[in-house]
PDB file of N, CA and C in Angstrom:
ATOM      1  N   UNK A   1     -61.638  58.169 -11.119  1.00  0.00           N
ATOM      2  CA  UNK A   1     -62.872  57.423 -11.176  1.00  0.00           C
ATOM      3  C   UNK A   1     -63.374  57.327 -12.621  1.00  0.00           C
ATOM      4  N   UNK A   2     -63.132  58.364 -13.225  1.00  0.00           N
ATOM      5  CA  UNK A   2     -63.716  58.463 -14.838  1.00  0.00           C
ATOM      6  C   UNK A   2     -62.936  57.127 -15.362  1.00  0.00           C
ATOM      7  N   UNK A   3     -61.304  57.096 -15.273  1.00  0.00           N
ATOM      8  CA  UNK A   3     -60.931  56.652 -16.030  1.00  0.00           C
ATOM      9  C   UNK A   3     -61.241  55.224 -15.740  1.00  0.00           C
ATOM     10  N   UNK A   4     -61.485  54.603 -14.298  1.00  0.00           N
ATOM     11  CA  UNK A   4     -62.203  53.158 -13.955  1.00  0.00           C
ATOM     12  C   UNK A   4     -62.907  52.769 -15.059  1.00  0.00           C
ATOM     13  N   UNK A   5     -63.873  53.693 -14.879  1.00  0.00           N
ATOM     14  CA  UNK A   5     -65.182  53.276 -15.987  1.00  0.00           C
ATOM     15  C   UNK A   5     -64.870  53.392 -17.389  1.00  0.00           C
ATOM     16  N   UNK A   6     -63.931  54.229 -17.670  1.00  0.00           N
ATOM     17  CA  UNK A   6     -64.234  54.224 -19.214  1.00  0.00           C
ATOM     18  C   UNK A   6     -62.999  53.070 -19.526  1.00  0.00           C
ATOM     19  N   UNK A   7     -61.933  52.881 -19.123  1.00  0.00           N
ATOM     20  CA  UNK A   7     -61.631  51.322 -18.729  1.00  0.00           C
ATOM     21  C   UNK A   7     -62.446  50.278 -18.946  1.00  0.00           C
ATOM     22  N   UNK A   8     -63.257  50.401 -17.833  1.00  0.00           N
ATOM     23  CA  UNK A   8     -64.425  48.996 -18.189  1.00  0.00           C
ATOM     24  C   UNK A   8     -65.474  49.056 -19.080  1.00  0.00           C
ATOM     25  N   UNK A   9     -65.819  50.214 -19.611  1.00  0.00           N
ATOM     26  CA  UNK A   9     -66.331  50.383 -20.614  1.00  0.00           C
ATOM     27  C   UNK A   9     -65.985  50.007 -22.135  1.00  0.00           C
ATOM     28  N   UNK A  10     -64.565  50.416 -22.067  1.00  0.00           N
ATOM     29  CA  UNK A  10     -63.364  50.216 -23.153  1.00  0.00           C
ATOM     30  C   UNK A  10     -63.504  48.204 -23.037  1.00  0.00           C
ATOM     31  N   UNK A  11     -62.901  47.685 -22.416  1.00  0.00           N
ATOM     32  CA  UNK A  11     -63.131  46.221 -22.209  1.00  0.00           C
ATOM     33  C   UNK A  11     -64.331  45.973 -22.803  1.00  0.00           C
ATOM     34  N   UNK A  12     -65.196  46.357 -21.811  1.00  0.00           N
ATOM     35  CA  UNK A  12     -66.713  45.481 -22.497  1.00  0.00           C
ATOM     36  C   UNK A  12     -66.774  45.696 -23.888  1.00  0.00           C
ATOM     37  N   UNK A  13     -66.477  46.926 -24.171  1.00  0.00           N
ATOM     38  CA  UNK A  13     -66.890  47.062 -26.020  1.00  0.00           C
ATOM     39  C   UNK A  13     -66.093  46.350 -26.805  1.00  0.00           C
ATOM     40  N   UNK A  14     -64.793  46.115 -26.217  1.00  0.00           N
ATOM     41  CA  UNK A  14     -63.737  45.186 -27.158  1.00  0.00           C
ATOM     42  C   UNK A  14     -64.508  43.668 -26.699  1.00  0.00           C
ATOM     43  N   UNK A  15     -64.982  43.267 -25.568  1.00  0.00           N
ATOM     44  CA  UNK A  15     -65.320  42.643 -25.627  1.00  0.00           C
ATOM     45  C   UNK A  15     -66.802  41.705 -26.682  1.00  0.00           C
ATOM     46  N   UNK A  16     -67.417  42.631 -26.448  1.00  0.00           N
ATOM     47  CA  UNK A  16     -68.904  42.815 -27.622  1.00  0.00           C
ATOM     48  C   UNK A  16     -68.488  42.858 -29.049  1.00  0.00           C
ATOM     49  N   UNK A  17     -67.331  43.543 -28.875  1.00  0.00           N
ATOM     50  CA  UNK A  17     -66.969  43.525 -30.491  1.00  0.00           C
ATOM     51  C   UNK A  17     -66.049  42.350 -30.730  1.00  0.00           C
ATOM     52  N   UNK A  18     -65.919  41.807 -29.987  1.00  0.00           N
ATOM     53  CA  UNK A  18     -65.205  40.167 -30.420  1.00  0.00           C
ATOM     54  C   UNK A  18     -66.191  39.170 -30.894  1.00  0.00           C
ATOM     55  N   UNK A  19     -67.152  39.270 -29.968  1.00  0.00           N
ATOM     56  CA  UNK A  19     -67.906  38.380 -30.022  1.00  0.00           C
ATOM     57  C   UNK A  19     -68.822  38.705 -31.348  1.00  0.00           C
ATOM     58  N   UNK A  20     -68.868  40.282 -31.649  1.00  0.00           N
ATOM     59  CA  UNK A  20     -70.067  41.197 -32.970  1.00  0.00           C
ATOM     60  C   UNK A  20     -68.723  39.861 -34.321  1.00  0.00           C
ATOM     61  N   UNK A  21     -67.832  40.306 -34.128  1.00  0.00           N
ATOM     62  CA  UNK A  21     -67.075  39.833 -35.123  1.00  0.00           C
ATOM     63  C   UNK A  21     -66.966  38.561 -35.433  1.00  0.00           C
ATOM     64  N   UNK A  22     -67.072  37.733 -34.631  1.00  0.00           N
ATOM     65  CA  UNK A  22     -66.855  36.044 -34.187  1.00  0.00           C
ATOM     66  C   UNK A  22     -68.286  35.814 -34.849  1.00  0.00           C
ATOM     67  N   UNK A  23     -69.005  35.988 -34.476  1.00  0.00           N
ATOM     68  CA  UNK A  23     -70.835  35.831 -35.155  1.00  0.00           C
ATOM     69  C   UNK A  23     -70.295  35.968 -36.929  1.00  0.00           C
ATOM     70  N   UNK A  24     -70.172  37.097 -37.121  1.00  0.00           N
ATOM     71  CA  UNK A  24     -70.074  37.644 -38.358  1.00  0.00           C
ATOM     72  C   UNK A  24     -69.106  36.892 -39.307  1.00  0.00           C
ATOM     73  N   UNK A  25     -68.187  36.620 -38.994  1.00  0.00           N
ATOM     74  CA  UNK A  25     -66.875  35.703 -39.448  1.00  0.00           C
ATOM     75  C   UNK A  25     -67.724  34.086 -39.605  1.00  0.00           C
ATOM     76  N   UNK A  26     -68.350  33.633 -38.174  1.00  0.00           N
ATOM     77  CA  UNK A  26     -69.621  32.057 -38.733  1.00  0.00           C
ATOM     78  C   UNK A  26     -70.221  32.202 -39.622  1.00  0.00           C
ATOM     79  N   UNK A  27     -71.099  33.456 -39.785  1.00  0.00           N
ATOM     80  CA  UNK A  27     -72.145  33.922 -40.807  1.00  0.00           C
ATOM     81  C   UNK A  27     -71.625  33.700 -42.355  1.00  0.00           C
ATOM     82  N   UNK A  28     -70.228  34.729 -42.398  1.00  0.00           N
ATOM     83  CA  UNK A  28     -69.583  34.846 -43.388  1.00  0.00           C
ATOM     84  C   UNK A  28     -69.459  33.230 -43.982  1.00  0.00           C
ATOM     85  N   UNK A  29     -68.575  32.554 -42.863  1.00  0.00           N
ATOM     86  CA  UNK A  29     -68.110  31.362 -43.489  1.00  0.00           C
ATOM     87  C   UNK A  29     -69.537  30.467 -43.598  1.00  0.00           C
ATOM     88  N   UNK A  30     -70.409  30.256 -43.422  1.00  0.00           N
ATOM     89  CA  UNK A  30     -71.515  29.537 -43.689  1.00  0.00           C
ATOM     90  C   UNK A  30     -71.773  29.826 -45.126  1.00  0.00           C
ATOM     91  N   UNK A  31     -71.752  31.234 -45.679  1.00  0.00           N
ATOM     92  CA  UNK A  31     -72.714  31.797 -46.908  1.00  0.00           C
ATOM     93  C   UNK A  31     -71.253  31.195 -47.891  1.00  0.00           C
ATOM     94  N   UNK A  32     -70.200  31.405 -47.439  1.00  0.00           N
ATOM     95  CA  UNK A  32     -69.246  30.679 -48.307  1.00  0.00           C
ATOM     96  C   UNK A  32     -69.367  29.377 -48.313  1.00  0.00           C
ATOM     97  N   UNK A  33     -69.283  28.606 -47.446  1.00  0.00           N
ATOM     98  CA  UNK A  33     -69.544  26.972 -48.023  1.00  0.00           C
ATOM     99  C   UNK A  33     -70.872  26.873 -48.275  1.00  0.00           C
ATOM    100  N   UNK A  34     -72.166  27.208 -48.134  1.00  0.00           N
ATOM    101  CA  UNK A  34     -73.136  27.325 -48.930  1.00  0.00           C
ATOM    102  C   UNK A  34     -73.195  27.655 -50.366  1.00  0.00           C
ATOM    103  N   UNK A  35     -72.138  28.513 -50.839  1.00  0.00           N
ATOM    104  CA  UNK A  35     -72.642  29.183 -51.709  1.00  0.00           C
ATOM    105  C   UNK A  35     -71.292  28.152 -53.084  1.00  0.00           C
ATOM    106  N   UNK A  36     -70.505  27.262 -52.335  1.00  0.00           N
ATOM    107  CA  UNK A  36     -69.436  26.372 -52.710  1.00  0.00           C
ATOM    108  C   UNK A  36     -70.250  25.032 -52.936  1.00  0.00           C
ATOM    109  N   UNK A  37     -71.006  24.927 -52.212  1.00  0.00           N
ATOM    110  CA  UNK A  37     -71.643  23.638 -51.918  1.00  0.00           C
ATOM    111  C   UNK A  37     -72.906  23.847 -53.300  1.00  0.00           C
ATOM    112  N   UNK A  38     -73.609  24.852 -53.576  1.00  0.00           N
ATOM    113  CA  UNK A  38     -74.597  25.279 -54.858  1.00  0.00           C
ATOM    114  C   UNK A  38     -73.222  24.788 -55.715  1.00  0.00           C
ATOM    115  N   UNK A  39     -72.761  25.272 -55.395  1.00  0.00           N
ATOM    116  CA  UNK A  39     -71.802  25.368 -56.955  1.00  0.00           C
ATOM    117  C   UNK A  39     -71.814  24.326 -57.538  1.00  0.00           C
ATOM    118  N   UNK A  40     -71.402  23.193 -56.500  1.00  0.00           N
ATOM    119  CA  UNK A  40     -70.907  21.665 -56.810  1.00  0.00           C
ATOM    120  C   UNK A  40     -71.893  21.022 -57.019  1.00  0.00           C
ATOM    121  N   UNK A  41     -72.747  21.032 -56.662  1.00  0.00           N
ATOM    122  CA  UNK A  41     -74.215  20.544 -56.830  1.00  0.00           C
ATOM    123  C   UNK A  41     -74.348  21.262 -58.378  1.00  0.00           C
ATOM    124  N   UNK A  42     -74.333  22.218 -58.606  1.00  0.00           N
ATOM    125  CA  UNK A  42     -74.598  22.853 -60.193  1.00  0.00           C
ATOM    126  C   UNK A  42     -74.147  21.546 -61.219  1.00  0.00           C
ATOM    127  N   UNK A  43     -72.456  21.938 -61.221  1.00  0.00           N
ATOM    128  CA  UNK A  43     -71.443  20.816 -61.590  1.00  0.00           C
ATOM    129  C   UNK A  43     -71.652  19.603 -61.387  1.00  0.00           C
ATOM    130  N   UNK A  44     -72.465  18.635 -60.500  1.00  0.00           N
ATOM    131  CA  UNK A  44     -72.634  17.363 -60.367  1.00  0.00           C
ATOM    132  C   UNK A  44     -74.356  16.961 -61.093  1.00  0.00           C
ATOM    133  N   UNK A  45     -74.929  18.200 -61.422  1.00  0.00           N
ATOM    134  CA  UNK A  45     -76.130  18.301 -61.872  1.00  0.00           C
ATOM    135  C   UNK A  45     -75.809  18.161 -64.068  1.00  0.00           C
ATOM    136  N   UNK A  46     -74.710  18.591 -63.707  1.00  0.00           N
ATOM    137  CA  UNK A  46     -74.254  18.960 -65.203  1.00  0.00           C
ATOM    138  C   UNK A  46     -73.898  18.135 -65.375  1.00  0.00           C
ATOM    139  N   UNK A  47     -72.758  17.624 -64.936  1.00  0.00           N
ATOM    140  CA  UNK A  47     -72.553  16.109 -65.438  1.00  0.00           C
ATOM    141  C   UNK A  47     -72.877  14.812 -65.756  1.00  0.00           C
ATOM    142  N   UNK A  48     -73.914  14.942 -64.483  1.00  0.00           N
ATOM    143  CA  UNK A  48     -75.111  13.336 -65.109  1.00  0.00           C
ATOM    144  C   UNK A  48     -75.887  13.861 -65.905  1.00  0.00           C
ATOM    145  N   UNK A  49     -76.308  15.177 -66.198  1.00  0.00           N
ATOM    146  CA  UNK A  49     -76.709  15.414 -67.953  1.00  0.00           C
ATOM    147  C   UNK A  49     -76.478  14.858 -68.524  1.00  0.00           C
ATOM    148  N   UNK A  50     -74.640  15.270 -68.766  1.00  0.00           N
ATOM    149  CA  UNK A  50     -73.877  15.017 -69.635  1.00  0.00           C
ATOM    150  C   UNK A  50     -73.913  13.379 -69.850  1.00  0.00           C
ATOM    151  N   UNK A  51     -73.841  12.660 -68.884  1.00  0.00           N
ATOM    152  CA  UNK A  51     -73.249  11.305 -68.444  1.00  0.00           C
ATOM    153  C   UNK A  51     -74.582  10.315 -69.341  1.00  0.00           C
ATOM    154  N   UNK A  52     -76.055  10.725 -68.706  1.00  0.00           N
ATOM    155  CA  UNK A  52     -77.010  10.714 -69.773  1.00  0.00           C
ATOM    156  C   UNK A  52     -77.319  10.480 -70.886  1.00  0.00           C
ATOM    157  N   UNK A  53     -76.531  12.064 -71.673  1.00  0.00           N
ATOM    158  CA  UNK A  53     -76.358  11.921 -72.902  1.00  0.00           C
ATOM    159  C   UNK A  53     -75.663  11.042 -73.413  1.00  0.00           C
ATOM    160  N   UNK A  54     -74.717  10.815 -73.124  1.00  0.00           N
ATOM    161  CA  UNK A  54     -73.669   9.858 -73.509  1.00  0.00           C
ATOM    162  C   UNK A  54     -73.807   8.536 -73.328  1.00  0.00           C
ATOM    163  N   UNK A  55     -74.694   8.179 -72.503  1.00  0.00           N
ATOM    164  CA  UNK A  55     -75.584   6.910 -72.318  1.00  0.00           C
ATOM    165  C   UNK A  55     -76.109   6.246 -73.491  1.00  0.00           C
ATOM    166  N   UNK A  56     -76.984   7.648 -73.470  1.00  0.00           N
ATOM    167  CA  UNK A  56     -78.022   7.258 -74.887  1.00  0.00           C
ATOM    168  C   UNK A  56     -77.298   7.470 -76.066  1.00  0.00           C
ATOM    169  N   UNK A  57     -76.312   7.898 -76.381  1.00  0.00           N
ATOM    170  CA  UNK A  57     -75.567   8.084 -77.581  1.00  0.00           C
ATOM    171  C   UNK A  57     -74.952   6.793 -77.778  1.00  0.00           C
ATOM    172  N   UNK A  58     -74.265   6.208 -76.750  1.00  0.00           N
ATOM    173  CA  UNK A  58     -73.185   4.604 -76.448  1.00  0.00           C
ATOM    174  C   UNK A  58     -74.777   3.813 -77.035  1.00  0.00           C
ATOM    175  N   UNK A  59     -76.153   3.512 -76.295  1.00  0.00           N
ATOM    176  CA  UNK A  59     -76.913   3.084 -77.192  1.00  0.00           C
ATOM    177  C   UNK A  59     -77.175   3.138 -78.286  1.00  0.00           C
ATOM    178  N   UNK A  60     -77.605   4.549 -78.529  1.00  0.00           N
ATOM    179  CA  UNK A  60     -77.822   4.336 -80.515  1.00  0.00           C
ATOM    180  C   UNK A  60     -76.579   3.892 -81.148  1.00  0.00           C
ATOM    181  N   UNK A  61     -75.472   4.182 -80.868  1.00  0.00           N
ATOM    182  CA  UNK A  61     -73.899   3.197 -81.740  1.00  0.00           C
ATOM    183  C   UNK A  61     -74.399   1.928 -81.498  1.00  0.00           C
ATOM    184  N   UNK A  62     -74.517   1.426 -80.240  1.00  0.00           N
ATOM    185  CA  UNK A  62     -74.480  -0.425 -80.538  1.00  0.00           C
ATOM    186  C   UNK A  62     -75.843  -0.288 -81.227  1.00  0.00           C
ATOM    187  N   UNK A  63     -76.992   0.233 -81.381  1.00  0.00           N
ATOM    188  CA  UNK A  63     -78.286  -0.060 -82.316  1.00  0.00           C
ATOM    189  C   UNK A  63     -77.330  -0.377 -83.733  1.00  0.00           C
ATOM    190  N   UNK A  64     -76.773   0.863 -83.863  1.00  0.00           N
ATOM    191  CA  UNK A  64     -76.185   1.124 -85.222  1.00  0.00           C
ATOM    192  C   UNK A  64     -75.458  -0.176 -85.386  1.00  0.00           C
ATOM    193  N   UNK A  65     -74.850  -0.553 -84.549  1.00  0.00           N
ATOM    194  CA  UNK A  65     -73.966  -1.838 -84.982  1.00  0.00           C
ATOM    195  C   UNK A  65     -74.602  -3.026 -84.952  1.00  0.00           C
ATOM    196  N   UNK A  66     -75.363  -3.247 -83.952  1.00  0.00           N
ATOM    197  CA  UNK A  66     -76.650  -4.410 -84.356  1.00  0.00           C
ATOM    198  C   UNK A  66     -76.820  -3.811 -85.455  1.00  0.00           C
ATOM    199  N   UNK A  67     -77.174  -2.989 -86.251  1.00  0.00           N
ATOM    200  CA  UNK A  67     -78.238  -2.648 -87.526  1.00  0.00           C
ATOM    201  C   UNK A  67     -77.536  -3.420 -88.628  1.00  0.00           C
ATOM    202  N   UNK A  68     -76.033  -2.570 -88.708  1.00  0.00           N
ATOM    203  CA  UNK A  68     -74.823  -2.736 -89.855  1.00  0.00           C
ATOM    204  C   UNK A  68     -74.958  -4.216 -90.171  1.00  0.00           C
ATOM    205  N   UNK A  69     -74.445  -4.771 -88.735  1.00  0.00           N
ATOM    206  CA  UNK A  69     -73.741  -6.004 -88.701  1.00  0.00           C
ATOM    207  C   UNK A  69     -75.117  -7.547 -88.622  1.00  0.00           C
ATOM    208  N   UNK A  70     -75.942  -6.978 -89.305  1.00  0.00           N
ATOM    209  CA  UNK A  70     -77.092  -8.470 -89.279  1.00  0.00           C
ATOM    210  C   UNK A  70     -76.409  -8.877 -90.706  1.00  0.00           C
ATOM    211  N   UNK A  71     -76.125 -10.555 -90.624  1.00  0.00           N
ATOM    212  CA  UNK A  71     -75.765 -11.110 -91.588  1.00  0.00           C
ATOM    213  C   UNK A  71     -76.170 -10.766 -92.939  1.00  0.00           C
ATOM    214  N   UNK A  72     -77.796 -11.147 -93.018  1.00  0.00           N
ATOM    215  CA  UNK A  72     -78.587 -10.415 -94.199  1.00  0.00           C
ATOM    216  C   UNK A  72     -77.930  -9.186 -95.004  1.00  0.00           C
ATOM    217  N   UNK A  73     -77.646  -8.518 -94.293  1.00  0.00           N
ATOM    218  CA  UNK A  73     -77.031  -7.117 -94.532  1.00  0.00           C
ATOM    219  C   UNK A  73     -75.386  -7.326 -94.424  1.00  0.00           C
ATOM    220  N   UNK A  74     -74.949  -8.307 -94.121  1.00  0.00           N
ATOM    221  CA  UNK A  74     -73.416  -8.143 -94.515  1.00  0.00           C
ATOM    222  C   UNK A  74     -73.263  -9.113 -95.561  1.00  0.00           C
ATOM    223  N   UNK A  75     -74.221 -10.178 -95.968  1.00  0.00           N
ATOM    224  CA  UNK A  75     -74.165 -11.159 -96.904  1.00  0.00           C
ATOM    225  C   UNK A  75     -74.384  -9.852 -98.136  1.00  0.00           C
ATOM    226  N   UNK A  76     -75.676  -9.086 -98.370  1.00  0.00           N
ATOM    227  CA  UNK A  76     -75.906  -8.365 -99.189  1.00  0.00           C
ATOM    228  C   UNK A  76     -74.800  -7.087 -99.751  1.00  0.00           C
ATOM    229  N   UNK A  77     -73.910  -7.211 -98.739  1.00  0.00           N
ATOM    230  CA  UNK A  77     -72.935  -6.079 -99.278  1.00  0.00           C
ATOM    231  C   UNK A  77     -71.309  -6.874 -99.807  1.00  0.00           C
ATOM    232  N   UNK A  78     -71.749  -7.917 -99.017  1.00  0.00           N
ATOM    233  CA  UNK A  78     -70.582  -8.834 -99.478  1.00  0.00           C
ATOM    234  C   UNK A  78     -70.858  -9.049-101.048  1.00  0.00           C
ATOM    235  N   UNK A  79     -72.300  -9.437-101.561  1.00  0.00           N
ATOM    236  CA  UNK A  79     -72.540  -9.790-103.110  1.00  0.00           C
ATOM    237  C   UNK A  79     -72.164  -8.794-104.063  1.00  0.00           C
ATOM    238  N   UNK A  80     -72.594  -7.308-103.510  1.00  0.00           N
ATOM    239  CA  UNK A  80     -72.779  -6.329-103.795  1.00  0.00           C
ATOM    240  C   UNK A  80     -71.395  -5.880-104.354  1.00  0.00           C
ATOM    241  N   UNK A  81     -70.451  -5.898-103.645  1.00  0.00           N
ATOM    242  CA  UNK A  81     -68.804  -5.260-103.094  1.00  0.00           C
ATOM    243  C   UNK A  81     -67.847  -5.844-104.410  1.00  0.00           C
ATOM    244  N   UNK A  82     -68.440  -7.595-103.974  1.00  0.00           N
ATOM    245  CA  UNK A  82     -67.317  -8.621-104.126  1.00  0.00           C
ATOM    246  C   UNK A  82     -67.907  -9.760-105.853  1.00  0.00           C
ATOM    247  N   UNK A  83     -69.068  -9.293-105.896  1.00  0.00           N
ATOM    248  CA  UNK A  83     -69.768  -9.828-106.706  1.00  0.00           C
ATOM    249  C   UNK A  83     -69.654 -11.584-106.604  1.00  0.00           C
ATOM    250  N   UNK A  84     -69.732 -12.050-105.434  1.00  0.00           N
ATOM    251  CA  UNK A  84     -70.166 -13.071-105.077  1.00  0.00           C
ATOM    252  C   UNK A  84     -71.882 -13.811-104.711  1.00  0.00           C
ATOM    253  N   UNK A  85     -71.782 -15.335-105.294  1.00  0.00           N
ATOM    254  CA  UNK A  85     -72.664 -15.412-104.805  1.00  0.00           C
ATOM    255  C   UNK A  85     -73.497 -16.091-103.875  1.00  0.00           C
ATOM    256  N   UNK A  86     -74.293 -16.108-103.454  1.00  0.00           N
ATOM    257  CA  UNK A  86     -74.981 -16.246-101.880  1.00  0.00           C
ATOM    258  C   UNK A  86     -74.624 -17.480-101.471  1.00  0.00           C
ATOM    259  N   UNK A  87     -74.359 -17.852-100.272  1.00  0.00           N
ATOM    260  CA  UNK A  87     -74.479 -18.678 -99.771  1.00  0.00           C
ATOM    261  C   UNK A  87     -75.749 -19.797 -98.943  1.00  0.00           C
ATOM    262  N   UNK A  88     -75.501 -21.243 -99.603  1.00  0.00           N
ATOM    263  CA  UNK A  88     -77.131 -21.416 -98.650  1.00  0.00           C
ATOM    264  C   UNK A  88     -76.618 -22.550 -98.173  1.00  0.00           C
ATOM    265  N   UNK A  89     -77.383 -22.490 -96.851  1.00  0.00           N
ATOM    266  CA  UNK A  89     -77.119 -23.228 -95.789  1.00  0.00           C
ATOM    267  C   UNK A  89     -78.333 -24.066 -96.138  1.00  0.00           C
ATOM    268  N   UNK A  90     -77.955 -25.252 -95.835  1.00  0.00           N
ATOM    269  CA  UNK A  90     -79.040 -26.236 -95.643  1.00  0.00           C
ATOM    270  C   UNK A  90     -79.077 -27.021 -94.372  1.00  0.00           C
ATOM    271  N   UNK A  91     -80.296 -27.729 -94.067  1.00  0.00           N
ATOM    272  CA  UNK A  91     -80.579 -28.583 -93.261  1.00  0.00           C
ATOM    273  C   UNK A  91     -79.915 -29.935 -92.547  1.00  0.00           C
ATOM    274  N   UNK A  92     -79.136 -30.261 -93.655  1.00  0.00           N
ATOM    275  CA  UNK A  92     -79.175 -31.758 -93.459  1.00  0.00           C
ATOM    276  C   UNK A  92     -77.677 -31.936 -93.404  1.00  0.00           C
ATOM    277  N   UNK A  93     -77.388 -32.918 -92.453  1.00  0.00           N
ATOM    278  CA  UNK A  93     -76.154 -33.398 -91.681  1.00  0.00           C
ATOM    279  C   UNK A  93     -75.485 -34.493 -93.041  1.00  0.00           C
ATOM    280  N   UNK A  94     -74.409 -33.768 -93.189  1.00  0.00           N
ATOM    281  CA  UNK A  94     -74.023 -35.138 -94.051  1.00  0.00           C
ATOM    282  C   UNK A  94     -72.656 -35.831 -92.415  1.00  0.00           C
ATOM    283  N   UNK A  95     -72.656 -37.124 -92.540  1.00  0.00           N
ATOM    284  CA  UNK A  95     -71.855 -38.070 -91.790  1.00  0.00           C
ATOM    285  C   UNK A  95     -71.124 -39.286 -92.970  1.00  0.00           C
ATOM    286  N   UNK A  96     -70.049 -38.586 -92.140  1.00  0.00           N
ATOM    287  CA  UNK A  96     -69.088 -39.886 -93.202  1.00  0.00           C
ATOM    288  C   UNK A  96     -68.827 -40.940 -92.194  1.00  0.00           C
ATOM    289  N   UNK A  97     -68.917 -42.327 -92.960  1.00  0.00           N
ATOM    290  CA  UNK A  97     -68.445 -43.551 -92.062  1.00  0.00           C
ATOM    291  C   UNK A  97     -66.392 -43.617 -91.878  1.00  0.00           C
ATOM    292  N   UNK A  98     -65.967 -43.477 -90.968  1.00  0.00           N
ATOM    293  CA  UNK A  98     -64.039 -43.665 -90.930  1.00  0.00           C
ATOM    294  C   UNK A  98     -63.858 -45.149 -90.627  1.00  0.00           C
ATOM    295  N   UNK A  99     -62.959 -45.414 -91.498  1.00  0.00           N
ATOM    296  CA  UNK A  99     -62.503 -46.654 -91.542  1.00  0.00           C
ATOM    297  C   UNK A  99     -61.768 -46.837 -90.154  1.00  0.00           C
ATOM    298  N   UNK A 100     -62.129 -48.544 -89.628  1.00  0.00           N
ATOM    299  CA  UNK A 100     -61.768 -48.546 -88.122  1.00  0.00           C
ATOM    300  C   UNK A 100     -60.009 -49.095 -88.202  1.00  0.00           C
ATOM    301  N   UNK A 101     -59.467 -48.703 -87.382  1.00  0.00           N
ATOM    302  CA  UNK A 101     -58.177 -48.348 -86.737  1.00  0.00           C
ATOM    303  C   UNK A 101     -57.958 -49.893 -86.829  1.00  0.00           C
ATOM    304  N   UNK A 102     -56.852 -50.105 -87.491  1.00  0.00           N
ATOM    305  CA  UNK A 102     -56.275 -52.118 -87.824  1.00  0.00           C
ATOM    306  C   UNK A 102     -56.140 -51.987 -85.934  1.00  0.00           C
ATOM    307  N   UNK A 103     -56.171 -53.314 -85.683  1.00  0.00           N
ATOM    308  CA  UNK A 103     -56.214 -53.479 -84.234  1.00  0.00           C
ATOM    309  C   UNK A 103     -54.700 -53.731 -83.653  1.00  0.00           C
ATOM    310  N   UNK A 104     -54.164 -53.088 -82.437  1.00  0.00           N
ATOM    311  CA  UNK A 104     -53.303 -53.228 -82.544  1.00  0.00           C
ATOM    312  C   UNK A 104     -52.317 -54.371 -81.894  1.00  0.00           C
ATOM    313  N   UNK A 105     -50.852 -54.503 -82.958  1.00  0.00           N
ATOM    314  CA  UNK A 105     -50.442 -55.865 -82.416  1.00  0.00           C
ATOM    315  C   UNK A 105     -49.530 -55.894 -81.132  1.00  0.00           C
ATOM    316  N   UNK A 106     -50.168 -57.024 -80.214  1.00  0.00           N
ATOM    317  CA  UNK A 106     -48.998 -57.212 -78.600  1.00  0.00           C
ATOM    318  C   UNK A 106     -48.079 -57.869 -79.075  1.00  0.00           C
ATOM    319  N   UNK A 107     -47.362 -57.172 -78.618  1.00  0.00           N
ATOM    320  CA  UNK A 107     -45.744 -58.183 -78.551  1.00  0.00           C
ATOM    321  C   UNK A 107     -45.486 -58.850 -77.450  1.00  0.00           C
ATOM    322  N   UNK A 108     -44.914 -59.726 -77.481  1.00  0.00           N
ATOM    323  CA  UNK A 108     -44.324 -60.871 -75.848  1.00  0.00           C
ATOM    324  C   UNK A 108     -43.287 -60.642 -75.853  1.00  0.00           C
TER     325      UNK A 108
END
């Protein structure tokens, strides 16, 4: 009779302890992909920093290159460099008249 019970006693506790363990093993694996999931979030937090920065850096270069590259400022380094001198544009259209095309002759 003892050994009935401590039999079913023996069961139930393996049983309880499957289930103590099965809990514990969800628990476990939750605090691990939680604690995977911070991570990546850290890393995806860092990078559009980064991504940011580099934004605004790709801006100030093209400022810089708008800046360099205004004619004014490449005419002035051209004089400067090459010891040439300035160029001026004016207003006014010159048009030449072209002599018209002899007409041409049919043959029969």
């Amino acid at each position: 009779m003892i050994n009935t019970n401590y039999r079913n006693d023996l069961k139930n506790m393996i049983a309880l302890l499957g289930v103590v363990a099965f809990f514990f093993l969800l628990v476990l694996l939750h605090l691990v992909s939680s604690i995977r999931l911070s991570n990546i979030r850290y890393e995806m937090d860092k990078l559009e920093r980064e991504k940011k920065k580099l934004q605004l850096e790709v801006q100030s270069l093209r400022f810089q290159v708008a800046t360099v590259s205004r004619m004014d400022r490449v005419d002035s380094l051209f004089r400067e460099k090459y010891g040439y001198l300035p160029v001026q544009l004016s207003n006014h259209i010159a048009t030449v008249k072209l002599p018209q095309e002899p007409a041409a002759v049919t043959t029969k």
